[in-house]
Protein backbone atom coordinates (compact mmCIF):
# COMPACT_ATOMS: atom_id res chain seq x y z
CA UNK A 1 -102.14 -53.97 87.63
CA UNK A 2 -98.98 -55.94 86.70
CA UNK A 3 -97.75 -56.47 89.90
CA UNK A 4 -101.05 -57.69 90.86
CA UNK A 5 -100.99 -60.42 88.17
CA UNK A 6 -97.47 -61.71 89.32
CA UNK A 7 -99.00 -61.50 92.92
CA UNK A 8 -101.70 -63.72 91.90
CA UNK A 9 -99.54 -65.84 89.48
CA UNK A 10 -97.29 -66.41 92.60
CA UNK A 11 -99.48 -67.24 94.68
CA UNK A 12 -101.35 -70.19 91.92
CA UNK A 13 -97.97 -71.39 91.66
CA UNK A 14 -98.32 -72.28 95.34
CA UNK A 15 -101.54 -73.73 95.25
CA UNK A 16 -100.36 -75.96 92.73
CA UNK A 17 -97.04 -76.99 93.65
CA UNK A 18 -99.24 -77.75 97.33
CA UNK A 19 -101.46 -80.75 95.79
CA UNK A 20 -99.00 -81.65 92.97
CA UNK A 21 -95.87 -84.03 93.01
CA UNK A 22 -93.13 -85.18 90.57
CA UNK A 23 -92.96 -89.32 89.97
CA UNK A 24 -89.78 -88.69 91.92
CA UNK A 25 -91.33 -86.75 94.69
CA UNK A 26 -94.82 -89.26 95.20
CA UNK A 27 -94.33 -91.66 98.67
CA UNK A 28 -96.33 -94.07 99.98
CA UNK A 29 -97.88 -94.33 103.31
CA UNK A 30 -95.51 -97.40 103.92
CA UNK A 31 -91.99 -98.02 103.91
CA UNK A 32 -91.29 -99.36 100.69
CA UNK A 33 -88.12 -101.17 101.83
CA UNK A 34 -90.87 -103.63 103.82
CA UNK A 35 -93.07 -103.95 101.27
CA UNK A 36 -94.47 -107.88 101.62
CA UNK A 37 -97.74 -107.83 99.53
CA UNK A 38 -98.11 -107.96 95.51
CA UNK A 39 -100.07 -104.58 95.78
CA UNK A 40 -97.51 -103.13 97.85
CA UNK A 41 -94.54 -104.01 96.12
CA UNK A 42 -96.48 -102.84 92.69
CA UNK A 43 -97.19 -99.68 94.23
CA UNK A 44 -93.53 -99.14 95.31
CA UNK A 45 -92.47 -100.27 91.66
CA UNK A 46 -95.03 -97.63 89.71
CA UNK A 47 -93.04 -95.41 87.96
CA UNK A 48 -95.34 -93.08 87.02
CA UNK A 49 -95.93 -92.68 91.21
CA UNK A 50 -100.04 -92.44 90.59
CA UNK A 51 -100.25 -95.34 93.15
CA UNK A 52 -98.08 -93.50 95.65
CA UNK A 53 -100.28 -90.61 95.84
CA UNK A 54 -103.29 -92.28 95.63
CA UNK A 55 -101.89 -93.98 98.84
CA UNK A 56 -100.60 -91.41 99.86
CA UNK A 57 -103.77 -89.53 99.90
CA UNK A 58 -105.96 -92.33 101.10
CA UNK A 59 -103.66 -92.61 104.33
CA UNK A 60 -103.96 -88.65 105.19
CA UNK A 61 -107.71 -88.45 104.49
CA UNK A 62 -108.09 -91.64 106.69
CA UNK A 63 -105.67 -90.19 109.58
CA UNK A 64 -106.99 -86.87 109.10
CA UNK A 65 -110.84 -88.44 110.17
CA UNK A 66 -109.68 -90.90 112.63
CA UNK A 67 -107.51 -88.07 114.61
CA UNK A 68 -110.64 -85.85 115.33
CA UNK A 69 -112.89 -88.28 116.74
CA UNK A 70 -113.01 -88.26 120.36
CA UNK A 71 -111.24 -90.83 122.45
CA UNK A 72 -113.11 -90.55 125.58
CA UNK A 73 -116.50 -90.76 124.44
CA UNK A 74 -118.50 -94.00 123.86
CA UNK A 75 -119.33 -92.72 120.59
CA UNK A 76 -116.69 -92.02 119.47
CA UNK A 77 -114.99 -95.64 120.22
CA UNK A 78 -117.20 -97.50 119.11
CA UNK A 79 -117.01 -95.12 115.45
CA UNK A 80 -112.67 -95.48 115.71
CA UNK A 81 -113.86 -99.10 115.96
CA UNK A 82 -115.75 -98.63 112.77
CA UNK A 83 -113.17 -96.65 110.76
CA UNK A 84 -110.48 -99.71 111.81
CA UNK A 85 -113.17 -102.58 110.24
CA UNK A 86 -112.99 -100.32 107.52
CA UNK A 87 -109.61 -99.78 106.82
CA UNK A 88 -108.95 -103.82 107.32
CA UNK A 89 -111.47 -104.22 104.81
CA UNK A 90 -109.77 -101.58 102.02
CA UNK A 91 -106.26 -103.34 102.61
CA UNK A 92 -108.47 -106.70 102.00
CA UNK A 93 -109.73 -105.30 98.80
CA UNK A 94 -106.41 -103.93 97.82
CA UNK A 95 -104.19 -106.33 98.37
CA UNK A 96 -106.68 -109.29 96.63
CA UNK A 97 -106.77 -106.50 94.09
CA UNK A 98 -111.05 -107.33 93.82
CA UNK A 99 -111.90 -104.97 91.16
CA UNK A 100 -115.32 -105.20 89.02
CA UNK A 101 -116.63 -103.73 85.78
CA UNK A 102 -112.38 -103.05 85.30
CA UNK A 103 -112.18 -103.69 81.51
CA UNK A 104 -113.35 -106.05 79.14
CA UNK A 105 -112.13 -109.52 78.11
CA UNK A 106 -112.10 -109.78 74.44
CA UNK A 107 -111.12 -113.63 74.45
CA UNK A 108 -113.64 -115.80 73.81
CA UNK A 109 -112.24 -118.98 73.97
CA UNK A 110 -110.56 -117.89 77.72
CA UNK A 111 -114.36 -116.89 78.32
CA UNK A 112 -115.92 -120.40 77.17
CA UNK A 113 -113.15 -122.12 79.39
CA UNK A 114 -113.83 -120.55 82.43
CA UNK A 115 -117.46 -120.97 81.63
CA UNK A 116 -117.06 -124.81 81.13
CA UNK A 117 -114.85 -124.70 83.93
CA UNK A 118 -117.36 -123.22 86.56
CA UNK A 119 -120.42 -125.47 85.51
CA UNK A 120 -117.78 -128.90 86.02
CA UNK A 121 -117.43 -126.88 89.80
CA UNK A 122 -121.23 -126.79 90.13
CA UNK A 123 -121.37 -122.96 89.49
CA UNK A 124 -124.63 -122.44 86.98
CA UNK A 125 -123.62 -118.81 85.25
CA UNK A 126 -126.68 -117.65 83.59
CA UNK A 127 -124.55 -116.91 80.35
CA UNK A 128 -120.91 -115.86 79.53
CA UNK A 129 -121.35 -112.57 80.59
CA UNK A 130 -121.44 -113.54 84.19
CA UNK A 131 -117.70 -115.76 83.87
CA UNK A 132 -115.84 -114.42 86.50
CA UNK A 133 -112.12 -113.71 85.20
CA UNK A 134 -109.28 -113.25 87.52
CA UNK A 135 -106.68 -110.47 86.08
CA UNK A 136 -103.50 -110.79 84.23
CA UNK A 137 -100.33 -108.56 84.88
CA UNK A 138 -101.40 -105.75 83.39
CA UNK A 139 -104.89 -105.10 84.77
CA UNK A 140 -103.15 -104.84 88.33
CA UNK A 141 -101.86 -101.25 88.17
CA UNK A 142 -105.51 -99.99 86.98
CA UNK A 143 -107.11 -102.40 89.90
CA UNK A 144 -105.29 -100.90 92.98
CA UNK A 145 -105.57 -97.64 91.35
CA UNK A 146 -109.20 -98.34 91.49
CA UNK A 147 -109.42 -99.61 94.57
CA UNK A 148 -107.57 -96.28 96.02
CA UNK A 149 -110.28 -94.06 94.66
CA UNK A 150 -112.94 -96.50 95.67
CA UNK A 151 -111.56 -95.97 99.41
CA UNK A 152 -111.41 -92.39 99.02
CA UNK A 153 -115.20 -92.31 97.89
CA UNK A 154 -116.83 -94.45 100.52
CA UNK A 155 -114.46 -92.96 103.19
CA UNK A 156 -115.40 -89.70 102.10
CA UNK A 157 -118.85 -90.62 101.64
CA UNK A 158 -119.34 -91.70 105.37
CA UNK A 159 -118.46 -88.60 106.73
CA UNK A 160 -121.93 -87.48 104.47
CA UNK A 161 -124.13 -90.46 105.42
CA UNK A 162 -123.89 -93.75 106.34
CA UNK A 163 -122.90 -95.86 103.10
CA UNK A 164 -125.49 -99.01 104.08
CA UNK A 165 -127.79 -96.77 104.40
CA UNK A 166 -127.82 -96.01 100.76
CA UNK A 167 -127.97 -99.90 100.00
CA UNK A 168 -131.17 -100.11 97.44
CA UNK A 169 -133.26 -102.81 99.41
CA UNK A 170 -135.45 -103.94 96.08
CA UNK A 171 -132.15 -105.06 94.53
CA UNK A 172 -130.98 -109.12 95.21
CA UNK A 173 -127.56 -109.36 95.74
CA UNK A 174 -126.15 -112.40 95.25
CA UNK A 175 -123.24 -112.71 98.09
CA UNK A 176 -124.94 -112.14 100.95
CA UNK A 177 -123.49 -109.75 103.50
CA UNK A 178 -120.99 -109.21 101.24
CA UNK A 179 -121.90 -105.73 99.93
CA UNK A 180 -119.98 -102.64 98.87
CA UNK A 181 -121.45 -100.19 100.89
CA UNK A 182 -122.17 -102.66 103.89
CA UNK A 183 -118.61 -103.51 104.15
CA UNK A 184 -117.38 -100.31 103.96
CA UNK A 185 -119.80 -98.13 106.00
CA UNK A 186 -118.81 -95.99 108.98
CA UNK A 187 -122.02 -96.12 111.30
CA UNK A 188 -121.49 -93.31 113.24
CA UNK A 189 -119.24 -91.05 111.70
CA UNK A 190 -121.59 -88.86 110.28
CA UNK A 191 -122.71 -87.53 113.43
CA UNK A 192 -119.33 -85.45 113.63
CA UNK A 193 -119.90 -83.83 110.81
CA UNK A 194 -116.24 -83.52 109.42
CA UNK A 195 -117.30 -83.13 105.80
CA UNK A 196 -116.73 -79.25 105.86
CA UNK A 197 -113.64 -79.58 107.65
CA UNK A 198 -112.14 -81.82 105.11
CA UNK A 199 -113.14 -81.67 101.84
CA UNK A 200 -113.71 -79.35 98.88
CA UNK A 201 -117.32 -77.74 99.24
CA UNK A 202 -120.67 -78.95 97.10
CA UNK A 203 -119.50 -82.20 96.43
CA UNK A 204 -122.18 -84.35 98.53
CA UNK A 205 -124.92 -85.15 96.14
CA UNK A 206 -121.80 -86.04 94.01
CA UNK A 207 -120.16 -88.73 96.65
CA UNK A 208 -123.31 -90.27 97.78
CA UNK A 209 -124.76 -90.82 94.11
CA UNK A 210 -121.36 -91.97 93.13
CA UNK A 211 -121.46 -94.55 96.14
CA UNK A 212 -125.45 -95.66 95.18
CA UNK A 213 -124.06 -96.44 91.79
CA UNK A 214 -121.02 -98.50 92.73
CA UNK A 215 -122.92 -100.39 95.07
CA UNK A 216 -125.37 -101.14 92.24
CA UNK A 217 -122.71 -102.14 89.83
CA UNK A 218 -120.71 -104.32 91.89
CA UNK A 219 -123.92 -105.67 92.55
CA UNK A 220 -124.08 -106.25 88.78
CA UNK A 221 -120.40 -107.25 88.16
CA UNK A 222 -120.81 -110.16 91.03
CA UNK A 223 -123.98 -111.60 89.57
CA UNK A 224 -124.79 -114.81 90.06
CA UNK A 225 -123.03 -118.08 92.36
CA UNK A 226 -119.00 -115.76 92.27
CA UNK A 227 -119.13 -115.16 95.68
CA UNK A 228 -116.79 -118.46 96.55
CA UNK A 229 -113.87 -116.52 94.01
CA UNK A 230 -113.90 -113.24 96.56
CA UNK A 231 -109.76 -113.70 96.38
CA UNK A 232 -109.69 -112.64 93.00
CA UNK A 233 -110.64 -110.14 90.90
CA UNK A 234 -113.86 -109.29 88.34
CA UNK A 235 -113.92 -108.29 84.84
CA UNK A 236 -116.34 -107.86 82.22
CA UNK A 237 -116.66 -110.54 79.45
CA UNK A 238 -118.12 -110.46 76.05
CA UNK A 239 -121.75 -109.82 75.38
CA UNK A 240 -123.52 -107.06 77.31
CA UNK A 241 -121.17 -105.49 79.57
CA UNK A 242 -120.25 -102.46 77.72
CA UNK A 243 -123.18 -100.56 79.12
CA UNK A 244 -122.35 -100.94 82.80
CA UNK A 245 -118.86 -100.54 82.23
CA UNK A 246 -119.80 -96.78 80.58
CA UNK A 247 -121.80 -96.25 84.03
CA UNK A 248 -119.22 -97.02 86.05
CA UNK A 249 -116.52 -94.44 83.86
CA UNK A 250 -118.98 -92.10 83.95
CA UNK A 251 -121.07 -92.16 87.06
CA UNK A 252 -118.41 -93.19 89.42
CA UNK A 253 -114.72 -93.19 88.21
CA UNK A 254 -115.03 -89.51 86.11
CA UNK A 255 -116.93 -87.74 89.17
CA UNK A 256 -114.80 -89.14 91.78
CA UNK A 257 -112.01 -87.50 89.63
CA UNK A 258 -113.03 -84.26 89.68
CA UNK A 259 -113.25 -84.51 93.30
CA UNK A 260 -109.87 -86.05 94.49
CA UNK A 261 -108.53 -83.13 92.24
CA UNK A 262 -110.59 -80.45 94.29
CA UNK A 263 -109.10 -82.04 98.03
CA UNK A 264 -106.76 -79.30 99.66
CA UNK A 265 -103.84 -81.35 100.91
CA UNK A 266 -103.33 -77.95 103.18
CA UNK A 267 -106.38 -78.22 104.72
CA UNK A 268 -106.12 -82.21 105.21
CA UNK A 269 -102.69 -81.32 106.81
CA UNK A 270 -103.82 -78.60 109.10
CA UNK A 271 -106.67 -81.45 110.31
């Protein structure tokens, strides 16, 4: 019996050491010596080498789906087509670092300027919760860090359903054809079905309610006339905000999680 409990401990220490690396171990995608953007050069910089990985993993799950869809097929093109709009538009997000519903801005008077500030540009806000706020220093770690696991979500998610497909027509949207889930759907991809090939089993009803709810909430987070600010990024300001930004810890970020956690980096690497 003991040797079959240091047979099994052995063999969790593999597992582990498999999906796990040391802040001295984690690389990005990228060669850090060319770094050119902010995001790039922050990610390089991260001590702590969260970033790295998250690139890390984004890259591999990306690669991983764009290696097994057929060349020589019109469907498949036109889908490798797809999955390059959608990685231009990640590296977009990323390096703009356009995060929503990131944290809360506790400064009123910075609130009340921007607000004055936007009505002098002709931008009507319906009240101070909808101020658009671009980010100081230390909200850009968290904001590519969030845009990572965004990626990883909708990516994931396409290979489920088609992301605009889950787009809740009743809803008004206020930058049109400018949507989460419209930008970053894969039409096409699935049809392959790569899912079970990929990723850690009984997570779809997770993903694609996880998607429906960012979609929703970045719908919320880019109320009203923002849509002309796209280069920058979003955060909640006083007043009622606290309740969406609980949705999106809960419903999205904590879920999402649990699942990048679960992804075998063995079975991404034998794909």
């Amino acid at each position: 019996m003991k040797k079959i409990l240091i047979v099994l401990g052995f063999f969790l220490m593999l597992s582990i050491s498999a999906n796990a690396q040391s802040p001295s171990e984690a690389k990005p995608s990228f060669d850090c010596a060319k770094a050119s953007t902010k995001a790039e050069k922050i990610i390089c910089n991260d001590k702590s080498g969260e970033l790295q990985k998250l690139d890390s993993l984004y890259s591999k799950l990306y690669f991983s789906i764009l290696k097994n869809i057929p060349k020589d097929t019109k469907e498949g093109q036109e889908t490798r087509k797809q999955m390059q709009k959608f990685a231009k538009n990640f590296k977009d997000y990323r390096d703009n670092m356009r995060c929503f519903l990131l944290a809360k801005n506790d400064d009123e008077k910075e609130v009340e300027e921007l607000f004055n500030i936007g009505r002098e540009n002709g931008i009507i806000y319906e009240n101070l919760d909808s101020v658009h706020f671009g980010f100081k220093p230390h909200h850009y770690k968290p904001c590519i860090a969030r845009v990572y696991k965004m990626g990883i979500l909708l990516l994931s998610t396409n290979t489920i359903i088609d992301t605009s497909s889950l787009i809740d027509e009743d809803t008004i949207y206020a930058c049109e054809g400018n949507m989460i889930l419209d930008i970053f759907s894969i039409k096409g991809l699935a049809k392959f079905r790569f899912y079970n090939k990929l990723f850690p089993k009984g997570y779809e009803e997770t993903l694609t309610k996880a998607s429906q709810k960012l979609q929703e909430l970045s719908s919320n987070g880019r109320y009203t006339q923002v849509c002309a600010f796209e280069d920058e990024g979003f955060i909640c300001t006083n007043g009622g905000c606290e309740y969406d930004l609980d949705e999106m810890r809960t419903r999205v970020i904590q879920p999402l999680d649990k699942f990048i956690q679960n992804i075998d980096l063995r079975k991404l690497n034998a794909n």
